[in-house]
N, C-alpha and C. Protein backbone atom coordinates (compact mmCIF):
# COMPACT_ATOMS: atom_id res chain seq x y z
N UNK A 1 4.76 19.03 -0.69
CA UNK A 1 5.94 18.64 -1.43
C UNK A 1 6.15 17.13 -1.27
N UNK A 2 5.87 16.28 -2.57
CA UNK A 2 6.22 15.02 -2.31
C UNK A 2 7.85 14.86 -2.04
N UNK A 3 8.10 13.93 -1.54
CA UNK A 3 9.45 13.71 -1.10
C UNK A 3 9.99 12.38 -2.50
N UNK A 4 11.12 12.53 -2.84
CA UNK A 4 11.25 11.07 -3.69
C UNK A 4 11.97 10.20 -2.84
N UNK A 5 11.04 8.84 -2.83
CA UNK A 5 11.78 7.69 -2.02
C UNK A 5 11.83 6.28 -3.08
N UNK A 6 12.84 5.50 -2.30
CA UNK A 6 13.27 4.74 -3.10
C UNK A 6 12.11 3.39 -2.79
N UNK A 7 11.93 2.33 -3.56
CA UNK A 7 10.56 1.23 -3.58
C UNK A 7 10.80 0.35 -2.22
N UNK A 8 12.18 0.24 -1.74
CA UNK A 8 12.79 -0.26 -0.08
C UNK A 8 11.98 0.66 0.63
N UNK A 9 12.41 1.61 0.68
CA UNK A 9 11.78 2.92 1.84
C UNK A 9 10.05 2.90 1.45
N UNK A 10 9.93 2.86 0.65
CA UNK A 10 8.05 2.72 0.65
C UNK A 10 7.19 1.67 1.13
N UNK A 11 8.44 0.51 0.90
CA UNK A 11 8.30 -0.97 1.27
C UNK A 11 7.75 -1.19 2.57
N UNK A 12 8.91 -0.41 3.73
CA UNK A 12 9.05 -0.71 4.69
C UNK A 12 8.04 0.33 5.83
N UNK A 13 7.62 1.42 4.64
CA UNK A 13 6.57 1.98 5.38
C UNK A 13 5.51 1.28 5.61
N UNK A 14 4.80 0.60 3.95
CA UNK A 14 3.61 0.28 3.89
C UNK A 14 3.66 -1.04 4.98
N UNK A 15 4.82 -1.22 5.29
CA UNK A 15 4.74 -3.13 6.29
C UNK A 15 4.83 -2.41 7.84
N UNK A 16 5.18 -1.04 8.17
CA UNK A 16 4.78 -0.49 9.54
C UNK A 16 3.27 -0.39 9.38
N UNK A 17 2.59 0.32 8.12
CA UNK A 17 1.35 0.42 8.36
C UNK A 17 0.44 -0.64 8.77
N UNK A 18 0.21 -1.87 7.78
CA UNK A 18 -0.09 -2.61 8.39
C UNK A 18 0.37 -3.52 9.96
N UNK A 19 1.68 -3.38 9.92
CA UNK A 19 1.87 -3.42 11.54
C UNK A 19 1.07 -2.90 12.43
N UNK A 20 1.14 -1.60 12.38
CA UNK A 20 0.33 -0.81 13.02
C UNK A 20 -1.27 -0.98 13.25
N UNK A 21 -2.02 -1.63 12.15
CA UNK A 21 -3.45 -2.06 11.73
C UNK A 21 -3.66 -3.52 11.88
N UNK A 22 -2.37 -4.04 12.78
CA UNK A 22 -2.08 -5.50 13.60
C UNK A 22 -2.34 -6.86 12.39
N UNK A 23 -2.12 -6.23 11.41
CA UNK A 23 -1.95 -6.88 9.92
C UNK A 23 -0.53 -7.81 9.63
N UNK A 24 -0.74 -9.44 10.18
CA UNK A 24 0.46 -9.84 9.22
C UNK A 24 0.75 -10.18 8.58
N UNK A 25 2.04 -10.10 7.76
CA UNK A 25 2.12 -10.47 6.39
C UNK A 25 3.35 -11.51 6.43
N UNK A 26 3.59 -12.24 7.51
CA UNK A 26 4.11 -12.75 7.44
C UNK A 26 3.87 -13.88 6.77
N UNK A 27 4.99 -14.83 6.02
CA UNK A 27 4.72 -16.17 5.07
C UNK A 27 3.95 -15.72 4.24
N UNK A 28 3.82 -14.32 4.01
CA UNK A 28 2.81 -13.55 2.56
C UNK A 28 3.96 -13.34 1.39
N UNK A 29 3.40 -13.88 0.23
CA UNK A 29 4.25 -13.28 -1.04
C UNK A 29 3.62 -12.04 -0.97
N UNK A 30 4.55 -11.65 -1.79
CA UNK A 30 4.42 -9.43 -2.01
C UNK A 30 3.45 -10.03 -2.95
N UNK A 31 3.34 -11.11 -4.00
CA UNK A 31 2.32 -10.45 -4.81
C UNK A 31 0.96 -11.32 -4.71
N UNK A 32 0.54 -11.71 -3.57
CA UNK A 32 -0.38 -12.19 -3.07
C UNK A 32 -1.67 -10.87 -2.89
N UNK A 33 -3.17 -11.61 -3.38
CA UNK A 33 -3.78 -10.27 -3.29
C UNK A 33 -4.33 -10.52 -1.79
N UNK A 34 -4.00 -9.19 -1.75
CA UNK A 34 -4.84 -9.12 0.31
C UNK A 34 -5.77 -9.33 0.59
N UNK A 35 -6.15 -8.73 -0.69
CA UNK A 35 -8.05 -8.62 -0.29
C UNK A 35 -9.00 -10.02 -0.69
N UNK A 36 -8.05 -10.71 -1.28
CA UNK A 36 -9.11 -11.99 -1.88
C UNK A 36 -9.00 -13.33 -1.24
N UNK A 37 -7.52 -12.87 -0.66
CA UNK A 37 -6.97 -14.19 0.05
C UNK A 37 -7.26 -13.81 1.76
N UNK A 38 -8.53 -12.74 1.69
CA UNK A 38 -8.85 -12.44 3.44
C UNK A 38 -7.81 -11.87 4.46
N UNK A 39 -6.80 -11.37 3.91
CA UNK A 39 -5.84 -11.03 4.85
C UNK A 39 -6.33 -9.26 5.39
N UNK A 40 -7.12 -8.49 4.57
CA UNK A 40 -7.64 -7.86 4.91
C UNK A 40 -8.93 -7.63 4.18
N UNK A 41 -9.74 -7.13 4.91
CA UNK A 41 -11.43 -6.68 3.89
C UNK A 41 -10.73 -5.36 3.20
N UNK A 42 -11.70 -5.17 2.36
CA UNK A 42 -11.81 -3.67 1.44
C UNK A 42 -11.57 -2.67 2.09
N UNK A 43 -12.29 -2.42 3.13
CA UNK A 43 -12.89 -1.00 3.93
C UNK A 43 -11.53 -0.90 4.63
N UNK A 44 -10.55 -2.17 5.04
CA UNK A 44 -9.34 -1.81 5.93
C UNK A 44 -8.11 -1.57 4.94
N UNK A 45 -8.49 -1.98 3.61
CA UNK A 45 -7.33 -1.73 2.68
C UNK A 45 -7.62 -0.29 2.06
N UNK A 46 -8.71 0.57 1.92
CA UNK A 46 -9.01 1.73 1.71
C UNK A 46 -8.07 2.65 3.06
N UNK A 47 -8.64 2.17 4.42
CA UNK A 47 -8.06 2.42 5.52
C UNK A 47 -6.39 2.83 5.16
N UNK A 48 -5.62 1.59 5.01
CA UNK A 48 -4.26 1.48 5.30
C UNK A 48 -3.74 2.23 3.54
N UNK A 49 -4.89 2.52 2.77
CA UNK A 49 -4.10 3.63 1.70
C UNK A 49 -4.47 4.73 2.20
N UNK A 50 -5.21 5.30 2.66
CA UNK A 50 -5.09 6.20 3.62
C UNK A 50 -4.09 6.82 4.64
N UNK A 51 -3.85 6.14 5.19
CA UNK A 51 -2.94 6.14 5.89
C UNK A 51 -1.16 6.15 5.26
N UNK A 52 -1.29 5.77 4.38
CA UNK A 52 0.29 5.73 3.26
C UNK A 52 0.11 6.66 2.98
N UNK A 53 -1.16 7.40 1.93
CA UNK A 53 -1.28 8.82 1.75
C UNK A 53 -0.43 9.98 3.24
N UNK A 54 -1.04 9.48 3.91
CA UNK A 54 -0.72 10.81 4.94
C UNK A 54 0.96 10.62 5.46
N UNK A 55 1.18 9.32 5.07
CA UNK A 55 2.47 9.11 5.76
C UNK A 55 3.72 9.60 5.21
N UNK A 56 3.24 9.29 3.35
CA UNK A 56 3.69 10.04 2.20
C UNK A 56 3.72 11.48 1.99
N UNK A 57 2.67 12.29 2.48
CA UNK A 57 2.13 13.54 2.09
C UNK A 57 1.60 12.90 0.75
N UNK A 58 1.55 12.07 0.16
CA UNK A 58 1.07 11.92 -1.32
C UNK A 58 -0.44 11.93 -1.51
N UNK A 59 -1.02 12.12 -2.87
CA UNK A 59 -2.17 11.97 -2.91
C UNK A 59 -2.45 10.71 -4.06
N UNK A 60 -3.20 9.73 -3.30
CA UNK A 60 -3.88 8.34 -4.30
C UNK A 60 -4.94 9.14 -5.16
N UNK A 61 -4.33 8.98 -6.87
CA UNK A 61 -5.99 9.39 -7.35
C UNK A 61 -7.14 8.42 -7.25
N UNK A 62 -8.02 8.01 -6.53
CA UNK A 62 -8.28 6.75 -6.67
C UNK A 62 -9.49 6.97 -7.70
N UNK A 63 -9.60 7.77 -7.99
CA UNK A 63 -10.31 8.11 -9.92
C UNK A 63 -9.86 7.31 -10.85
N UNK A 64 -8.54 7.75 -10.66
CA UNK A 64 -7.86 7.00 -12.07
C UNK A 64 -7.23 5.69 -11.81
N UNK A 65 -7.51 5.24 -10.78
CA UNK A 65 -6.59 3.96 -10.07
C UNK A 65 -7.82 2.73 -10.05
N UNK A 66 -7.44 1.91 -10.81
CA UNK A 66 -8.53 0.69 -10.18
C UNK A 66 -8.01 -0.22 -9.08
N UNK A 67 -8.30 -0.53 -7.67
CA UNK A 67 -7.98 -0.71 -6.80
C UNK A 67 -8.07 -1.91 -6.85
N UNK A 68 -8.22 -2.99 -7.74
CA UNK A 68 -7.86 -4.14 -7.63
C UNK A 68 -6.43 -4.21 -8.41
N UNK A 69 -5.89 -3.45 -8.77
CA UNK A 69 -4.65 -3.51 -9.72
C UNK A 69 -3.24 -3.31 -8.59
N UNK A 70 -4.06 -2.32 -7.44
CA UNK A 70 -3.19 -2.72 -6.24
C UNK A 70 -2.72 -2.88 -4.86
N UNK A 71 -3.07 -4.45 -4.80
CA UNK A 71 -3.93 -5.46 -3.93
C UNK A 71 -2.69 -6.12 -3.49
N UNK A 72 -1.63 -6.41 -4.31
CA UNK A 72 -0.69 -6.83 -3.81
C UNK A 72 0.43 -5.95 -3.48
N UNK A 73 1.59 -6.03 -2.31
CA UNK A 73 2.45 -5.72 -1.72
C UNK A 73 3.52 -5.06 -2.66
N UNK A 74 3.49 -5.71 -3.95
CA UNK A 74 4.32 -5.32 -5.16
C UNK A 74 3.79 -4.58 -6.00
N UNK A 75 2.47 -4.44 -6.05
CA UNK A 75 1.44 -3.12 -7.11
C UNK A 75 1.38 -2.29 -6.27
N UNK A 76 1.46 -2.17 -4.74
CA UNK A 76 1.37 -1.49 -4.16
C UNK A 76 2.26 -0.28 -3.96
N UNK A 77 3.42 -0.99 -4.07
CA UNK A 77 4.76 -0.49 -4.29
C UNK A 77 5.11 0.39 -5.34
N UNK A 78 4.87 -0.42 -6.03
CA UNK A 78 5.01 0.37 -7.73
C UNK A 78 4.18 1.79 -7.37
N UNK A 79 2.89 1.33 -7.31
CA UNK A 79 2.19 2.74 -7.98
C UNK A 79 2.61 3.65 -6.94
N UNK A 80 2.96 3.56 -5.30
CA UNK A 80 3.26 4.33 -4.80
C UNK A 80 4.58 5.45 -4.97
N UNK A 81 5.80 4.28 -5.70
CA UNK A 81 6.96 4.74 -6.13
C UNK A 81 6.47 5.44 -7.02
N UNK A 82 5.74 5.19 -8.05
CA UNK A 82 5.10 6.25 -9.40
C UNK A 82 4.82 7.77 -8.87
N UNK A 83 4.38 7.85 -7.54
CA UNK A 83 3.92 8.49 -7.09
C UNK A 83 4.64 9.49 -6.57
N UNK A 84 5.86 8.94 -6.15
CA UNK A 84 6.78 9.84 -5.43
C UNK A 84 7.72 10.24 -5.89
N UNK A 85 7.83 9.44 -7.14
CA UNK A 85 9.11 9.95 -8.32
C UNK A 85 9.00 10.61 -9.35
């Protein structure tokens, strides 16, 4: 059962996750891309959607998702809110 949360509450998950994956984002714009500007590689941003998945109960289609579309803190957001609403 997805839960519906609001784009704050998803916000503040996805910034424990990377907490947690000793990731900072500090002095980061939300719509800065992670992966290009080295703040994380691929394999750890696959990682930390992973990990939102399970935190969510949600499931990423990543079929239908092109994963450069969300790279930043604010696409990230979105599609996750898409997700839960």
């Amino acid at each position: 059962m997805v839960i519906k949360m609001s784009e704050n509450d998803i916000r503040k998950i996805i910034y424990k996750i990377f907490e947690q994956n000793d990731i900072s984002l500090q002095n980061i714009n939300e719509d800065t891309s992670l992966i290009s500007n080295g703040i994380v590689d691929s394999m750890t941003f696959v990682n930390i959607l992973l990990a939102i998945e399970e935190e969510l109960n949600i499931e990423i289609d990543f079929e239908n998702i092109d994963i450069n579309s969300i790279v930043t803190i604010n696409s990230l957001c979105d599609t996750v809110s898409k997700i839960t609403n």
